[in-house]
N, C-alpha and C. Protein backbone atom coordinates (compact mmCIF):
# COMPACT_ATOMS: atom_id res chain seq x y z
N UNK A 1 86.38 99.29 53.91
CA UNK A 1 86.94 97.96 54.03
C UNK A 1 87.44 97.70 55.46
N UNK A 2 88.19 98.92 56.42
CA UNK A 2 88.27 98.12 57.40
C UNK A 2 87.49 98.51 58.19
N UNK A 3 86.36 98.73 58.69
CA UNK A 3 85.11 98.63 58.94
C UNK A 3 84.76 97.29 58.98
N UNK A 4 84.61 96.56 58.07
CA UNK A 4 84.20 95.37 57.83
C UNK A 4 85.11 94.49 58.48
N UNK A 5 86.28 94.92 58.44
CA UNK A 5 87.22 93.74 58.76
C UNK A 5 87.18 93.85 60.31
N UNK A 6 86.89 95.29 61.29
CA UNK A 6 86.98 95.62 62.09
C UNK A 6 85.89 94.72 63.23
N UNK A 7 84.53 95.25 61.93
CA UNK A 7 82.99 94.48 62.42
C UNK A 7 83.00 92.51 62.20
N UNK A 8 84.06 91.99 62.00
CA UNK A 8 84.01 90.77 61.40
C UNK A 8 84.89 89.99 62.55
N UNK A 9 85.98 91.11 63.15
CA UNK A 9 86.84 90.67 64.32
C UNK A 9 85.92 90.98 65.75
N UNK A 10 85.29 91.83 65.94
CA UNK A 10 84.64 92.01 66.83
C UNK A 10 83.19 90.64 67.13
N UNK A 11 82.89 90.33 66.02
CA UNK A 11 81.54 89.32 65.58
C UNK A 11 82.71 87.71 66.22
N UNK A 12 84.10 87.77 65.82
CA UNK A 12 84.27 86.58 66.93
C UNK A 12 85.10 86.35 67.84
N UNK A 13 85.41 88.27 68.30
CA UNK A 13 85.90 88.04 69.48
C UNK A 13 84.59 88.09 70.45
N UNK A 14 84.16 88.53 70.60
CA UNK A 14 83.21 89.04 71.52
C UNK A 14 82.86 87.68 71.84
N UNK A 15 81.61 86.91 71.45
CA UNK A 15 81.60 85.88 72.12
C UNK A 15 82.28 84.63 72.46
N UNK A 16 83.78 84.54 72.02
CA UNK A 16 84.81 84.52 72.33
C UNK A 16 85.21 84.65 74.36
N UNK A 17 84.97 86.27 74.51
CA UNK A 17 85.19 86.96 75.57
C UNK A 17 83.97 86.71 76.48
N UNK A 18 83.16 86.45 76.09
CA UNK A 18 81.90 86.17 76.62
C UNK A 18 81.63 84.94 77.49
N UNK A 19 82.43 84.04 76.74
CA UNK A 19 82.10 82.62 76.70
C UNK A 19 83.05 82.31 77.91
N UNK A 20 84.28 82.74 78.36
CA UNK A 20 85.24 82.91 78.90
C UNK A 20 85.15 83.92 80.22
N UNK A 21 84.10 85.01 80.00
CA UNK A 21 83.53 85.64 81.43
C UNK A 21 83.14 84.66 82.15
N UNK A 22 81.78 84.04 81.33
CA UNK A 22 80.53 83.01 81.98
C UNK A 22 81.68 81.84 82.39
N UNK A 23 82.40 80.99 81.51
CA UNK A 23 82.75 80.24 82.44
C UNK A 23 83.89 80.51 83.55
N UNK A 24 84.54 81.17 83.97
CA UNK A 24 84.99 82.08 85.01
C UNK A 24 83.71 82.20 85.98
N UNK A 25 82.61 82.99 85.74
CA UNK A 25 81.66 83.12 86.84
C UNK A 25 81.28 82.19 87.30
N UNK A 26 80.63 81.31 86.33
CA UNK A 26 80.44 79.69 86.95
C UNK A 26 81.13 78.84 87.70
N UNK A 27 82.57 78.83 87.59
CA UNK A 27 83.59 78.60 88.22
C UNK A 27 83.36 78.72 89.71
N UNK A 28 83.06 80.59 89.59
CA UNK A 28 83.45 81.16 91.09
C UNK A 28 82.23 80.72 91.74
N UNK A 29 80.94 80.57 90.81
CA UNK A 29 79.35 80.48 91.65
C UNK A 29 79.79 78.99 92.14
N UNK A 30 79.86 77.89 91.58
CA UNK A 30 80.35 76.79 92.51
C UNK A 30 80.97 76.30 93.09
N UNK A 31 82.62 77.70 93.42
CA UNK A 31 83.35 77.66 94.52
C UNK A 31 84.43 76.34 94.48
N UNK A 32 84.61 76.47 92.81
CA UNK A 32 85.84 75.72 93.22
C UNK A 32 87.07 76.89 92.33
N UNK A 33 88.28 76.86 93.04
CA UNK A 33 89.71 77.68 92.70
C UNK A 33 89.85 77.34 91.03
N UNK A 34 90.48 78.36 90.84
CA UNK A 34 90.73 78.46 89.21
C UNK A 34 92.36 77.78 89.34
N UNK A 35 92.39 76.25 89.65
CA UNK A 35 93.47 75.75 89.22
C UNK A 35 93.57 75.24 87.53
N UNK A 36 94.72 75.47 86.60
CA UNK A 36 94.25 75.35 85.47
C UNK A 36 95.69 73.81 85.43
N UNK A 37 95.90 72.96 86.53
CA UNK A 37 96.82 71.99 86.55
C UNK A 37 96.05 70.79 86.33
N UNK A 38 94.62 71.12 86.85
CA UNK A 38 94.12 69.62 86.55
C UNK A 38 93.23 69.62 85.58
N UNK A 39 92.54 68.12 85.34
CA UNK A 39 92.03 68.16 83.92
C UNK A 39 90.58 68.26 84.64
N UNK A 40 89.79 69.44 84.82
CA UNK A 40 88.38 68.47 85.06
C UNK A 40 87.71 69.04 83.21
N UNK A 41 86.42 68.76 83.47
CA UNK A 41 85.77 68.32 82.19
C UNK A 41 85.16 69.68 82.79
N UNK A 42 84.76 70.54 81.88
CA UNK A 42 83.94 71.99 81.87
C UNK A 42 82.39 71.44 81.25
N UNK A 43 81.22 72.12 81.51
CA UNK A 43 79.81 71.89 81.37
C UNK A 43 79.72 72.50 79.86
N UNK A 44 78.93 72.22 79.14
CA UNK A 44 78.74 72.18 78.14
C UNK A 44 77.64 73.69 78.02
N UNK A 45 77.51 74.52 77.95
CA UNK A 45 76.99 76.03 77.94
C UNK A 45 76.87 76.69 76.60
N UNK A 46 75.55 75.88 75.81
CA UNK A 46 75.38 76.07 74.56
C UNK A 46 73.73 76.41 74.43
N UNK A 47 73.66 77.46 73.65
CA UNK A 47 72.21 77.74 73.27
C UNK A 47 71.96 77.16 72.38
């Protein structure tokens, strides 16, 4: 049982953590500062 519960937390952290690398990298690839004061609108990065 916690196996499952273990494999069930991992299934939505991970892309979770993922999703949150990439937009961080994207961030840095178009060179603008990780201010988190203003509002801009983030790209939509969906398969």
């Amino acid at each position: 049982m916690r196996d499952k519960v273990l494999f069930t937390l991992l299934c939505i952290a991970l892309p979770v953590f993922w999703g949150v690398i990439v937009n961080w990298l994207f961030n840095m690839w178009r060179g603008q500062p990780d201010t988190s004061d203003d509002e801009r609108v983030f790209p939509d990065y969906q398969i």
